[in-house]
N, C-alpha and C. Protein backbone atom coordinates (compact mmCIF):
# COMPACT_ATOMS: atom_id res chain seq x y z
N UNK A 1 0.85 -1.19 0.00
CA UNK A 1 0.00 0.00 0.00
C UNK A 1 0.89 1.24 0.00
N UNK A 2 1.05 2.03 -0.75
CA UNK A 2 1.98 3.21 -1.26
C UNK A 2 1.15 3.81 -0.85
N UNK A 3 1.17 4.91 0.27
CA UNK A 3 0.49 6.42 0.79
C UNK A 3 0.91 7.10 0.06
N UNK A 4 0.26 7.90 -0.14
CA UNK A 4 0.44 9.77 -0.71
C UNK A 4 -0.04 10.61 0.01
N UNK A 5 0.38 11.40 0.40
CA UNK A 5 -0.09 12.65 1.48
C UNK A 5 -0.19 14.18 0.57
N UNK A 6 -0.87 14.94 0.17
CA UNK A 6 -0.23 16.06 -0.09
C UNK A 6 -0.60 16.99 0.94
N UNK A 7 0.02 18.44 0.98
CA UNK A 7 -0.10 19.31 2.44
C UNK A 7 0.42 20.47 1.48
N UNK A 8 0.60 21.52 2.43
CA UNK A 8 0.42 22.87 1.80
C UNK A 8 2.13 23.07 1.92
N UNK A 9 2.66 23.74 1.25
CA UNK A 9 4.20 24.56 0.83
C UNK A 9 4.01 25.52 1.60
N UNK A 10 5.10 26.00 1.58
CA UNK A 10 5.30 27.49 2.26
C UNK A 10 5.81 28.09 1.22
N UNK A 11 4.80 29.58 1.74
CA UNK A 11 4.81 30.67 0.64
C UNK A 11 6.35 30.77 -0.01
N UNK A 12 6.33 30.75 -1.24
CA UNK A 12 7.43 31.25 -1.89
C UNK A 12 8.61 29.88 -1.83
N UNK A 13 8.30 28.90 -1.27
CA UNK A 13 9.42 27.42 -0.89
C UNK A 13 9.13 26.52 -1.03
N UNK A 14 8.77 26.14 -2.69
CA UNK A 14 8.14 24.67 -2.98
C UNK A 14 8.20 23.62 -2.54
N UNK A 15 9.52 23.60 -2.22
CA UNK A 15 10.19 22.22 -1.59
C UNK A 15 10.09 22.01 0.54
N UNK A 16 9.48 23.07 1.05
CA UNK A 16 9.46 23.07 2.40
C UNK A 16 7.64 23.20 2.76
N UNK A 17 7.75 21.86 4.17
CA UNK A 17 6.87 22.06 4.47
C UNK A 17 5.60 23.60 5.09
N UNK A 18 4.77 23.47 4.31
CA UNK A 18 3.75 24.80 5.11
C UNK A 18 3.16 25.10 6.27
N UNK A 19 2.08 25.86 6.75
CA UNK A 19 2.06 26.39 7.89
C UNK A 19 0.49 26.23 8.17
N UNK A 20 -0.03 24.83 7.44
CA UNK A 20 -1.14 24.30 7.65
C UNK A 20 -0.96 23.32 9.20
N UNK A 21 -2.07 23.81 10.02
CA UNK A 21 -1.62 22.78 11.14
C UNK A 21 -2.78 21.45 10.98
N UNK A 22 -3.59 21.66 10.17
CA UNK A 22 -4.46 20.60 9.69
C UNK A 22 -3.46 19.62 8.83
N UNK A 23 -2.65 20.00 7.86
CA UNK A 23 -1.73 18.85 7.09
C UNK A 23 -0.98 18.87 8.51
N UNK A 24 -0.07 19.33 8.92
CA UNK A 24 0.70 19.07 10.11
C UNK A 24 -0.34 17.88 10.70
N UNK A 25 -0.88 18.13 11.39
CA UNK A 25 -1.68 16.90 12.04
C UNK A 25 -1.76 15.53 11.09
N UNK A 26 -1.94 15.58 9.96
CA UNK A 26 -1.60 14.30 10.08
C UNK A 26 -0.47 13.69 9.17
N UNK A 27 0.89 14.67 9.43
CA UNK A 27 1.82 14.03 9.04
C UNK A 27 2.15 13.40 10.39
N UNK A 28 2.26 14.06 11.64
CA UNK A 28 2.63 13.63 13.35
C UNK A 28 1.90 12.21 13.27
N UNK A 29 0.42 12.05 12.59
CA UNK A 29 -0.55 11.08 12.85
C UNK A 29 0.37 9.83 12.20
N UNK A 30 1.15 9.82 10.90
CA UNK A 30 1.72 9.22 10.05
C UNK A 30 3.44 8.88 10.66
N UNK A 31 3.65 9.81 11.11
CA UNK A 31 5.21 9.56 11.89
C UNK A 31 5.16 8.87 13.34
N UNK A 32 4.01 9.08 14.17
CA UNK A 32 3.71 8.48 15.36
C UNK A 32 3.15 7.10 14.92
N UNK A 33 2.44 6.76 14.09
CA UNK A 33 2.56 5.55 13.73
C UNK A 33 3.38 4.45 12.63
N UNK A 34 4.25 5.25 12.66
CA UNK A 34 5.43 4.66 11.74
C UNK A 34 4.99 4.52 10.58
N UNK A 35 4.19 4.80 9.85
CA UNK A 35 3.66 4.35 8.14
C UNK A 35 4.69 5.22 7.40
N UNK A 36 4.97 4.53 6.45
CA UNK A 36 5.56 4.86 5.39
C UNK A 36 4.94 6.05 4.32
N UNK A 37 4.98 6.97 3.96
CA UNK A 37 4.36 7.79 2.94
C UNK A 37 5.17 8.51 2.08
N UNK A 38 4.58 8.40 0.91
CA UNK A 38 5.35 10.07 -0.06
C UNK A 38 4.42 11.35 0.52
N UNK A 39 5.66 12.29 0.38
CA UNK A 39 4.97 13.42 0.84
C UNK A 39 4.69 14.55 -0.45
N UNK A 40 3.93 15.12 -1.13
CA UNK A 40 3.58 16.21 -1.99
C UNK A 40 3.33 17.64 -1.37
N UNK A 41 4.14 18.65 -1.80
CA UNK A 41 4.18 19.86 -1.60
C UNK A 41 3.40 20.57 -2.41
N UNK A 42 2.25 21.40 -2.15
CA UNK A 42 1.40 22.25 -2.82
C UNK A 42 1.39 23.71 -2.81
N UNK A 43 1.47 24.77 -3.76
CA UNK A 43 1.49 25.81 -3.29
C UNK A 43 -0.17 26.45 -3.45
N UNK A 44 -0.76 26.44 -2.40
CA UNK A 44 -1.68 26.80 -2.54
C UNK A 44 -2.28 27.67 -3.00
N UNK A 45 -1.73 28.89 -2.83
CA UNK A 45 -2.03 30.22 -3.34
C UNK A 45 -1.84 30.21 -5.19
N UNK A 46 -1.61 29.49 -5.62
CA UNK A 46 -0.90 28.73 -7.29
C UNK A 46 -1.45 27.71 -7.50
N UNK A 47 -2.87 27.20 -7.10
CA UNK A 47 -2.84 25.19 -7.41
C UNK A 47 -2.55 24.86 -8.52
N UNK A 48 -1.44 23.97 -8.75
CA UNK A 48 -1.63 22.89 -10.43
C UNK A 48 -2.57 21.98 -10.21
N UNK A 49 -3.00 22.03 -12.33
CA UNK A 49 -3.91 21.67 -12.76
C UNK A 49 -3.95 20.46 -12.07
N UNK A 50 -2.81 19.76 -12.06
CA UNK A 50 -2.97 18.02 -11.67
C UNK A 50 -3.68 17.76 -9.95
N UNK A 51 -3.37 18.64 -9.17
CA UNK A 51 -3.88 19.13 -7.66
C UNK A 51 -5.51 18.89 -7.97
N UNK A 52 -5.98 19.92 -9.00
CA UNK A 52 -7.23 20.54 -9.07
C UNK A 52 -8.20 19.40 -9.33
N UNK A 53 -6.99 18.28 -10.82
CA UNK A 53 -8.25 17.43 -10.84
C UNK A 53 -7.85 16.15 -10.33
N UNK A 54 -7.25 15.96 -9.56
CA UNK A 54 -6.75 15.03 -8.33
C UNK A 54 -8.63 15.23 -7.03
N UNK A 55 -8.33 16.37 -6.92
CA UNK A 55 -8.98 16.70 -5.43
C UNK A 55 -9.89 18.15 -6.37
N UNK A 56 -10.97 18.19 -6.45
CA UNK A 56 -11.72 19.78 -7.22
C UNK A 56 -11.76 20.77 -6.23
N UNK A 57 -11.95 20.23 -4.87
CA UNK A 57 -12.55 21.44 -3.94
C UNK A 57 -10.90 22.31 -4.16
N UNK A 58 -10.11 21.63 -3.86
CA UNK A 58 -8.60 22.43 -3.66
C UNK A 58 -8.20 22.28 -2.43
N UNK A 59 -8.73 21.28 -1.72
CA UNK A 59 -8.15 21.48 -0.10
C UNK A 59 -6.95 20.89 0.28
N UNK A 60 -6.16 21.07 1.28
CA UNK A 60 -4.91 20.19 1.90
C UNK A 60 -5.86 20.23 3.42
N UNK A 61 -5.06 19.01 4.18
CA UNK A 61 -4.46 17.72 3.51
C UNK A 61 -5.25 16.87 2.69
N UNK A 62 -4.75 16.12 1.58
CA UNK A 62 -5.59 15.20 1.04
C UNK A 62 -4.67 13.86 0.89
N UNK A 63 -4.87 12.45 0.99
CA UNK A 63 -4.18 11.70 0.94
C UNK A 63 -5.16 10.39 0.58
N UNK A 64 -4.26 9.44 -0.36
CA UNK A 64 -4.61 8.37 -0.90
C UNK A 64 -3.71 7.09 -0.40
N UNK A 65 -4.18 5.94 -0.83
CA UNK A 65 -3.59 4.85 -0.14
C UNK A 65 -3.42 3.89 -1.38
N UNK A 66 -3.67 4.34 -2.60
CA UNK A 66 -2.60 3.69 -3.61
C UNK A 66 -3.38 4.00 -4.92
N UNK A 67 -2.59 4.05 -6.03
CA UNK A 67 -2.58 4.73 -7.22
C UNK A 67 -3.86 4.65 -7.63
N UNK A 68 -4.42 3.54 -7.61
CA UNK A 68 -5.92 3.31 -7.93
C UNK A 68 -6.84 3.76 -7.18
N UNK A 69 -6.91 4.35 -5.64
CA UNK A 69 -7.41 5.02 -4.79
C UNK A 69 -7.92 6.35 -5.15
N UNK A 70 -8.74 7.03 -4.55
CA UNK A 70 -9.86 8.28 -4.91
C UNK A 70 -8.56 9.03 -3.64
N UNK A 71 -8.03 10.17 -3.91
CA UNK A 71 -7.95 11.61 -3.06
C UNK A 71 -9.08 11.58 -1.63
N UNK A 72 -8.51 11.86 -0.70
CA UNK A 72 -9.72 11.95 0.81
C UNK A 72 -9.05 12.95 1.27
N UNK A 73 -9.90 13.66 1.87
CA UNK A 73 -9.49 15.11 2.32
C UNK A 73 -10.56 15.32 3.51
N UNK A 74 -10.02 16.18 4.27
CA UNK A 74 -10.39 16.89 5.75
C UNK A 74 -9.54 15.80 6.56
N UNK A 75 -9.03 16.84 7.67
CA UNK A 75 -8.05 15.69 8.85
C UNK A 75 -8.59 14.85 9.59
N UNK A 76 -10.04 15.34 9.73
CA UNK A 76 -11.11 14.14 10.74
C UNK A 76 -11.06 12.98 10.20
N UNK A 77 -11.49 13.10 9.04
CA UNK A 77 -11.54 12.10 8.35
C UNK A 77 -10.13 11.05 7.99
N UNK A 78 -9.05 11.64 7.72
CA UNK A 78 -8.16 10.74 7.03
C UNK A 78 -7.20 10.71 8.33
N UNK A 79 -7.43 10.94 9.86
CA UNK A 79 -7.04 10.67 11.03
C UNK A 79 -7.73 9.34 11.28
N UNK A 80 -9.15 9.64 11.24
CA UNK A 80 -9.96 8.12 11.53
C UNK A 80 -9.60 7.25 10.60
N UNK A 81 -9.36 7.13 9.11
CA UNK A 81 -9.11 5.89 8.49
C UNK A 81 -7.86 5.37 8.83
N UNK A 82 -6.92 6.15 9.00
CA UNK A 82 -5.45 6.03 9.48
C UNK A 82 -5.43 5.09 10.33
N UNK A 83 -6.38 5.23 11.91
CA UNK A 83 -6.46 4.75 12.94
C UNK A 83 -6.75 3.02 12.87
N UNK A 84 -8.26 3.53 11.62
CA UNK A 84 -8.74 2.41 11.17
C UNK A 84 -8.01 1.14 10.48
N UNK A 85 -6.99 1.39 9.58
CA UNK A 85 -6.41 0.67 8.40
C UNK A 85 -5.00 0.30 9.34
N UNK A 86 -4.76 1.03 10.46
CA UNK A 86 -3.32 1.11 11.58
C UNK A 86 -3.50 1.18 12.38
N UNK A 87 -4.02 0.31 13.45
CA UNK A 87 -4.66 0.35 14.95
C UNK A 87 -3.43 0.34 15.61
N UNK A 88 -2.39 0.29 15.16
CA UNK A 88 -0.97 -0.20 16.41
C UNK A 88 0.07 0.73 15.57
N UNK A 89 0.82 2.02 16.68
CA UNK A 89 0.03 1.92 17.68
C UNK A 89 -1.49 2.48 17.89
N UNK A 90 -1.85 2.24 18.87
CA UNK A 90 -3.22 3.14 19.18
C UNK A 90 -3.04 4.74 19.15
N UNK A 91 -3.70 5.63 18.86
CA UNK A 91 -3.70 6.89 19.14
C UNK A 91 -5.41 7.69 19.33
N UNK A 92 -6.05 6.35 18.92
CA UNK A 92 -7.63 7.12 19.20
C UNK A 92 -7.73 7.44 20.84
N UNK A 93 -8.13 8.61 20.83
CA UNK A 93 -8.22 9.45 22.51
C UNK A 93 -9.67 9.18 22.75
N UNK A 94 -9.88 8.62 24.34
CA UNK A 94 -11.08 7.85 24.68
C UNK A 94 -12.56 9.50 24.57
N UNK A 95 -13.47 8.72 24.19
CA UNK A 95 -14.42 9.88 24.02
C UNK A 95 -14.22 11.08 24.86
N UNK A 96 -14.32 10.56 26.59
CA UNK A 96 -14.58 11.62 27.21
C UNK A 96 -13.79 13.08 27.08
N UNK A 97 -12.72 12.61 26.41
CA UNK A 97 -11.28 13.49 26.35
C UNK A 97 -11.71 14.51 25.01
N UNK A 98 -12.06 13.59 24.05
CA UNK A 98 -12.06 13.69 22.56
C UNK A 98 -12.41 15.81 22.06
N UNK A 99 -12.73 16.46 23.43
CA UNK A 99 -13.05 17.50 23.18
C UNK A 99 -12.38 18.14 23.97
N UNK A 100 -11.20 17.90 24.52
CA UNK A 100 -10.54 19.17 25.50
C UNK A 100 -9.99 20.17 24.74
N UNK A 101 -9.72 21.20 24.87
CA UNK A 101 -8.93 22.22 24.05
C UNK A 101 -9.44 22.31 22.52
N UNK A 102 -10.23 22.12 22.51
CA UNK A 102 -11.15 22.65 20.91
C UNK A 102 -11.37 23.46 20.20
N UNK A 103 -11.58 24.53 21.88
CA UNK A 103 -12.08 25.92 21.28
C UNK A 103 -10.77 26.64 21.17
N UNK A 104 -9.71 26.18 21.70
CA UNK A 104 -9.05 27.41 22.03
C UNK A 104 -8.26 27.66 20.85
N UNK A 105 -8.33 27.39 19.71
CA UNK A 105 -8.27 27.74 18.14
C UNK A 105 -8.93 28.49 17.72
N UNK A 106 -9.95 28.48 17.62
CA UNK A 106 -11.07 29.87 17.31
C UNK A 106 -10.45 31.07 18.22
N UNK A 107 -10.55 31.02 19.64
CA UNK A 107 -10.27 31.83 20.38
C UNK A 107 -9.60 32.31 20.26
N UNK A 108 -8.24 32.02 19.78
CA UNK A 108 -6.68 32.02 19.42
C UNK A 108 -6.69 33.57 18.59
N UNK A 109 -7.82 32.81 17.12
CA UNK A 109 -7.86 33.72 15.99
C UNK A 109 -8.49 34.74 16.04
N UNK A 110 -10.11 34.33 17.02
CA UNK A 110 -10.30 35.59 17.76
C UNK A 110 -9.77 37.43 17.69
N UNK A 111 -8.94 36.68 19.17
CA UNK A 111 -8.04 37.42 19.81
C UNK A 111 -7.19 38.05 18.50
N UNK A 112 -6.27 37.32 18.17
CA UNK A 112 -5.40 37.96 17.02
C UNK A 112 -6.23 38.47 15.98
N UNK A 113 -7.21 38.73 15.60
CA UNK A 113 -7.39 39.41 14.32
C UNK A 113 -8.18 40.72 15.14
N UNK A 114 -8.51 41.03 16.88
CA UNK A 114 -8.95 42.05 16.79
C UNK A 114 -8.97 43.23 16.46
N UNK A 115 -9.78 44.24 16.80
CA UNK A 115 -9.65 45.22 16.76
C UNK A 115 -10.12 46.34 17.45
N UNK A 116 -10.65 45.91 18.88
CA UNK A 116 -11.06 46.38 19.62
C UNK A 116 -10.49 45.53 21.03
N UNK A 117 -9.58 46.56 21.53
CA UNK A 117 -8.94 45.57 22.46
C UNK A 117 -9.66 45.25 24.05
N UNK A 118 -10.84 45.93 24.06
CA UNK A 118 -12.13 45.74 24.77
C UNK A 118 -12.88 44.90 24.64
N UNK A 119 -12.58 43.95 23.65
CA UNK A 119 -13.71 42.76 22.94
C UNK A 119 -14.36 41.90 23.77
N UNK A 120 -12.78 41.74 24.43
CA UNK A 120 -12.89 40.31 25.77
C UNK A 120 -12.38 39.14 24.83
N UNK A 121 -11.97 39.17 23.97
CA UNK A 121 -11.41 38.12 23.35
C UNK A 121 -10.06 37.77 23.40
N UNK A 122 -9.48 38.57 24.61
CA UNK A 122 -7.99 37.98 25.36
C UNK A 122 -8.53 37.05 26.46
N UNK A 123 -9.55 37.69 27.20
CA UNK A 123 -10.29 36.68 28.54
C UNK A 123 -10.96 35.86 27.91
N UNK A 124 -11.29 35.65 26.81
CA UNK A 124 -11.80 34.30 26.05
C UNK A 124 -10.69 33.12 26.01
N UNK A 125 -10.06 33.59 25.30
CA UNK A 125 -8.55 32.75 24.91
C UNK A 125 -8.28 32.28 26.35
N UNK A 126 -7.39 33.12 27.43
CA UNK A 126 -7.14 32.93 28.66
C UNK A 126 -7.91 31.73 29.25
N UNK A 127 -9.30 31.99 29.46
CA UNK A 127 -10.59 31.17 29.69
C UNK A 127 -10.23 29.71 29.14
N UNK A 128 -10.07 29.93 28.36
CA UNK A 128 -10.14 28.24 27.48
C UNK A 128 -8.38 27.40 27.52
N UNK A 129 -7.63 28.07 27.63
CA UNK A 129 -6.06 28.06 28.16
C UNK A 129 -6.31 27.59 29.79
N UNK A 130 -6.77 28.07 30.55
CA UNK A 130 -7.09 27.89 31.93
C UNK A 130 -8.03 26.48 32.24
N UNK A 131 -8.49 25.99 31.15
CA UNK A 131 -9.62 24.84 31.48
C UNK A 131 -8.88 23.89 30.85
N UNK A 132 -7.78 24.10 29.88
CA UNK A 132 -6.67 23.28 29.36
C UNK A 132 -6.33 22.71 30.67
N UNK A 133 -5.32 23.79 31.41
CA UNK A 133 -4.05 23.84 32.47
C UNK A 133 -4.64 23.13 33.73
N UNK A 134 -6.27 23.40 33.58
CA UNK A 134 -6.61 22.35 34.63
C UNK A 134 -7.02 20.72 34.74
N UNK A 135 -7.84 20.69 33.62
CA UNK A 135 -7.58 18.99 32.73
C UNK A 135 -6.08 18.76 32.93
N UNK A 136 -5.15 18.61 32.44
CA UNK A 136 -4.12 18.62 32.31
C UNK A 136 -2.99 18.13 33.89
N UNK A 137 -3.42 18.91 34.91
CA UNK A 137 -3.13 19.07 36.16
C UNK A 137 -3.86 17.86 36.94
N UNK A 138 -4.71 17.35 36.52
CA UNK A 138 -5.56 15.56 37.10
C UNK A 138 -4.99 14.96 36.13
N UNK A 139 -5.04 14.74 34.59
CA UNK A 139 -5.29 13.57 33.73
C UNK A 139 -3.60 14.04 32.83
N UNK A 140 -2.99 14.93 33.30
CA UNK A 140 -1.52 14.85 32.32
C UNK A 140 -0.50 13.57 32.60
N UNK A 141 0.57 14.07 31.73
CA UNK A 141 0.86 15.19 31.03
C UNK A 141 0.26 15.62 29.82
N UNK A 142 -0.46 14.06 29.29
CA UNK A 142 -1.01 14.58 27.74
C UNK A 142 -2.23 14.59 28.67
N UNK A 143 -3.14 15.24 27.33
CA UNK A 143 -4.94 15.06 27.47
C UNK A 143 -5.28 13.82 28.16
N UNK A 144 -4.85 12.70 27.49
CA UNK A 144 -5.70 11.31 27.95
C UNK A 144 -5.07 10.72 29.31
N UNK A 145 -3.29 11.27 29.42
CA UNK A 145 -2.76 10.46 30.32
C UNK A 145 -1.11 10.60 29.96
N UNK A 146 -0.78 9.33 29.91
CA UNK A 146 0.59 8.82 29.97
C UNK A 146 0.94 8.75 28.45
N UNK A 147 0.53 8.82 27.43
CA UNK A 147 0.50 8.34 26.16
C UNK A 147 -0.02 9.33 25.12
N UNK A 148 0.41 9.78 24.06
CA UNK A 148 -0.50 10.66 23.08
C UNK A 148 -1.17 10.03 22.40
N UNK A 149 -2.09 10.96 22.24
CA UNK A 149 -3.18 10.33 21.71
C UNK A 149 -3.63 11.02 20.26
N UNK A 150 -4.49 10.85 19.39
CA UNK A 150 -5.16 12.04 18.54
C UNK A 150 -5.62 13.20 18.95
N UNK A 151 -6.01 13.48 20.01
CA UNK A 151 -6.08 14.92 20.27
C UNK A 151 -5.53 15.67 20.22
N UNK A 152 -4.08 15.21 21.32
CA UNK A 152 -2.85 15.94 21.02
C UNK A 152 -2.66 16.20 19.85
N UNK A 153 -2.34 15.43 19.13
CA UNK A 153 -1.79 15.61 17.91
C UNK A 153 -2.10 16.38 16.91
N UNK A 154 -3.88 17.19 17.01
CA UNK A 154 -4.42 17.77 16.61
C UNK A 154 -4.00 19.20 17.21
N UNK A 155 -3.93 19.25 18.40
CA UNK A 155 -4.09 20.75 18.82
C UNK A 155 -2.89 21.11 18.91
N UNK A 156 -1.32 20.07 18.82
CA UNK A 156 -0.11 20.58 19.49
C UNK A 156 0.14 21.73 18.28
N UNK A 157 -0.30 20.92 16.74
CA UNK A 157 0.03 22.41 15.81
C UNK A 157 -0.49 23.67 16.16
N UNK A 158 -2.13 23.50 16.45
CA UNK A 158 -2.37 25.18 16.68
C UNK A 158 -2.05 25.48 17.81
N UNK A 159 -0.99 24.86 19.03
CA UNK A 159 -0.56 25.42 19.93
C UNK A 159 1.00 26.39 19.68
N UNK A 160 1.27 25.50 18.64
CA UNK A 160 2.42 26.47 18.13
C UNK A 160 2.04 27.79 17.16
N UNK A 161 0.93 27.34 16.54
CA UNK A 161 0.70 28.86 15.77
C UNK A 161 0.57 29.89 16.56
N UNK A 162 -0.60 29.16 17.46
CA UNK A 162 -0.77 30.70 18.77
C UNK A 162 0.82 31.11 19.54
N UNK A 163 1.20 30.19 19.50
CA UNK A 163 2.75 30.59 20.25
C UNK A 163 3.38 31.43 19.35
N UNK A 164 3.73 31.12 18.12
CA UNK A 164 4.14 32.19 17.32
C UNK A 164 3.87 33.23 16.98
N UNK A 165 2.28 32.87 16.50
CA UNK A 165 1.98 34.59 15.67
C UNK A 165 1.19 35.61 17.20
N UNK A 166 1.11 35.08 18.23
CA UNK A 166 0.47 36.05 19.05
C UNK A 166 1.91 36.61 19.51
N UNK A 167 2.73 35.72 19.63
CA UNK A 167 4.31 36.53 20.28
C UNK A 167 4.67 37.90 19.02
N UNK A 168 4.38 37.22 17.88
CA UNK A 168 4.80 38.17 16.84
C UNK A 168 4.16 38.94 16.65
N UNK A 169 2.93 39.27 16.48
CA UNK A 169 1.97 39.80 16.27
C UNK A 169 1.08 41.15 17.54
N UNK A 170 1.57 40.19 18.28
CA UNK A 170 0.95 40.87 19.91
C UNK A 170 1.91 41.07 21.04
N UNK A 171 3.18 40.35 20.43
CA UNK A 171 4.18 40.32 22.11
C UNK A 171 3.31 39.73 23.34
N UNK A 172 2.51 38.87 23.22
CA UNK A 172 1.36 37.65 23.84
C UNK A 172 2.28 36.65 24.44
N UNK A 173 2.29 35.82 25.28
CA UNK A 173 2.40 34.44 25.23
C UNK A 173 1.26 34.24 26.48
N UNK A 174 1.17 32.54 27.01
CA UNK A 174 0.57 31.85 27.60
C UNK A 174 0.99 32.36 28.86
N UNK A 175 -0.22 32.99 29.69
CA UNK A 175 0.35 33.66 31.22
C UNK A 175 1.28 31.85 31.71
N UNK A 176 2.39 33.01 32.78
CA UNK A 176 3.11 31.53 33.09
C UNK A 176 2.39 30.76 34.03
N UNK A 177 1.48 31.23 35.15
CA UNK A 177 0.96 30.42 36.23
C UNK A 177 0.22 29.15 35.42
N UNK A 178 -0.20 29.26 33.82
CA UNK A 178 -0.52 27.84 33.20
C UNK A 178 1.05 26.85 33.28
N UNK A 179 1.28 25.97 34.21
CA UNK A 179 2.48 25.89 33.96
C UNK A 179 1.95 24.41 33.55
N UNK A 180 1.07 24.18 33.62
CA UNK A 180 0.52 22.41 32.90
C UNK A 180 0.75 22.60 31.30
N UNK A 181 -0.02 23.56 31.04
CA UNK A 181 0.12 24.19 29.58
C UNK A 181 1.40 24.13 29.10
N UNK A 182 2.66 24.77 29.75
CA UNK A 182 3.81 24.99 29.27
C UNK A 182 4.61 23.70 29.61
N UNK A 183 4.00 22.78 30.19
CA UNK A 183 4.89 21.22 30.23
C UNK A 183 4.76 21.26 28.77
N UNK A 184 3.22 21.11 28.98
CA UNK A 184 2.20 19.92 27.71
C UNK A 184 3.25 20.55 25.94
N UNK A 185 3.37 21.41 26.13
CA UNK A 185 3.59 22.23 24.92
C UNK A 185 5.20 22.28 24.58
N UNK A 186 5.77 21.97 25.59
CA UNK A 186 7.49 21.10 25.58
C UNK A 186 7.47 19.79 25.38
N UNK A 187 6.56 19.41 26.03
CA UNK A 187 6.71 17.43 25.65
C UNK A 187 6.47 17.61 24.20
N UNK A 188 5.28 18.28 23.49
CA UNK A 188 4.98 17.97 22.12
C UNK A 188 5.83 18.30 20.78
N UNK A 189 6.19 19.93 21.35
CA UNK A 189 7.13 20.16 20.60
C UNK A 189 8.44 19.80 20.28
N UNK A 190 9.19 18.83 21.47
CA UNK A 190 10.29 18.06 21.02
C UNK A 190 10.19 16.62 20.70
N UNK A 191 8.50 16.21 20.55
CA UNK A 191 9.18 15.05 20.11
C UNK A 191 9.33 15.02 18.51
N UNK A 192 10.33 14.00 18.18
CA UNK A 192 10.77 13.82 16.97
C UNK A 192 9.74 14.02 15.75
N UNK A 193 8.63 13.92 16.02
CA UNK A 193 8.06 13.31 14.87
C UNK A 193 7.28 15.11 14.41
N UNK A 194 7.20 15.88 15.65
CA UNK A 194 7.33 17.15 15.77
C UNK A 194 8.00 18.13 14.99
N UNK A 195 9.19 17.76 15.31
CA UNK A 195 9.90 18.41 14.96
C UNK A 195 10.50 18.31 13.39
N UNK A 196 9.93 16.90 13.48
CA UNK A 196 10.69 16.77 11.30
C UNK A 196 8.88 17.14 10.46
N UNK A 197 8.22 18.10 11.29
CA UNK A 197 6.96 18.26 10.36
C UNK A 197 6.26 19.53 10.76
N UNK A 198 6.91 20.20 11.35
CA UNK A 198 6.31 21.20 12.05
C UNK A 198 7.25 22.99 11.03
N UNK A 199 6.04 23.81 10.47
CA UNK A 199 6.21 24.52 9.91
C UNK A 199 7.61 25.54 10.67
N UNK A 200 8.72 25.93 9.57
CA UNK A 200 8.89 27.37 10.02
C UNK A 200 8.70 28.83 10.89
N UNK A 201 9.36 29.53 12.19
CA UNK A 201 8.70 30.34 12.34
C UNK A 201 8.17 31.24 11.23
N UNK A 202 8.96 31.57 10.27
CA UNK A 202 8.82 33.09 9.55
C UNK A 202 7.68 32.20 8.50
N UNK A 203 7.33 31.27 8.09
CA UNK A 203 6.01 30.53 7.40
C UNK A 203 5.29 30.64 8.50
N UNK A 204 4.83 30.86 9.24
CA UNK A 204 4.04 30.46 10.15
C UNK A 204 3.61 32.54 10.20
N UNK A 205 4.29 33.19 10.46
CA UNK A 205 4.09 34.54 10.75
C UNK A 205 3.41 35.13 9.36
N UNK A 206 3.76 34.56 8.32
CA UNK A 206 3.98 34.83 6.95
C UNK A 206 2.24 34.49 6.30
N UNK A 207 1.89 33.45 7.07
CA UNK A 207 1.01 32.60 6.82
C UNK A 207 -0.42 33.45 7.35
N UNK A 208 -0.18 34.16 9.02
CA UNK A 208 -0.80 34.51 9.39
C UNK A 208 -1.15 35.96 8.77
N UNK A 209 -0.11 36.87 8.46
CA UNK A 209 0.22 38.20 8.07
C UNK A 209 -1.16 38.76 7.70
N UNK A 210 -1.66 38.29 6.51
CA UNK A 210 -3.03 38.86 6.03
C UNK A 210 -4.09 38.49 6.03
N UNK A 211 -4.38 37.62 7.17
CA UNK A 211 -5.36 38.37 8.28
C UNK A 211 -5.16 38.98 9.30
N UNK A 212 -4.08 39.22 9.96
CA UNK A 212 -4.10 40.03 10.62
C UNK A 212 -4.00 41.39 10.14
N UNK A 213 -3.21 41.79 8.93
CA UNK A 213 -3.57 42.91 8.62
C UNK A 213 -4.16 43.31 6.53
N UNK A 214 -5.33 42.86 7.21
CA UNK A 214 -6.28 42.62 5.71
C UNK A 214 -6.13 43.79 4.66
């Protein structure tokens, strides 16, 4: 079974991974379970024709499981078949968990695209950072426990975007008294599989740039 993955480029660097934390998620999903894959670089902002009629909507990530296979796209989805077609190791996170730290992506973007610094959409973010740091503080170091799971693996990317573009963007970071938060967010970011898939700062700032200033 020959995988194909494709995921988004970084602006202007055909050959380097992008600053999608949805493809990020499931390359970690693909390196934490040891599968073998080719990887395809897309420049999104440019799609080729072959992209377009591969996959029509235009989305990343999209990935197939062999030449004769149909393109599948959205991360929910090609996380669960992953799980499905590769049960070992395990990484499905038990229901009750399956929703910790959800929001705090919206919130994230929120906050960074305001424009009214009265919004309350720093005490939003904070709010949902704080209900992290306390899950975390019973059931850590990861979400589920002792072990990562798919959740993690989902949110550790947009934990780095918010780490980046709010530092860059806002001179922001995570108040320190979350100090569950700032384990959780060292264990993830050094492990290996992290670190050989995890976007660029200046892609990552680059990525964010226009929306924050439209």
């Amino acid at each position: 079974m020959a995988i194909e993955v494709i995921v988004k480029a970084a602006a202007g660097h055909p050959t380097i991974v992008g600053d999608c934390p949805f493809s990020q998620r499931v390359l970690l999903t693909l390196e934490e379970k040891k599968i073998p894959y080719k990887l395809h670089l897309v420049d999104t902002s440019n799609k080729p024709q072959w992209f377009l009629e591969a996959n029509p909507e235009g989305k990343v990530p999209v990935i197939r499981f062999g030449e004769d296979d149909k393109w599948i796209a959205d991360s929910d989805v090609i996380v669960g078949i992953l799980e499905e077609k590769f049960p070992d190791p395990p990484l499905a996170t038990p229901p009750e968990f399956a929703s910790v730290g959800s929001k705090i992506f919206s919130a994230f973007i929120t906050f960074l695209k305001r424009k009214d610094p009265e919004d309350g959409s720093e005490q939003a973010l904070i709010e949902q950072l704080k209900a992290l740091d306390d899950h975390l503080k019973v059931h850590g170091p990861y979400i589920a426990g002792e072990k990562v799971t798919a959740v993690d693996l989902s949110l550790a990317p947009k934990l780095l975007h918010l780490e980046i573009a709010l530092g860059h963007f806002k001179g922001w970071s995570v108040p320190e008294e979350f100090t569950h938060v700032h384990n959780y967010t060292k264990l993830l970011f050094s492990k290996d599989s992290f670190v050989k898939t995890k976007a660029a700062k200046e892609h990552v700032v680059a990525g964010w740039a226009p929306k924050v200033n439209p």
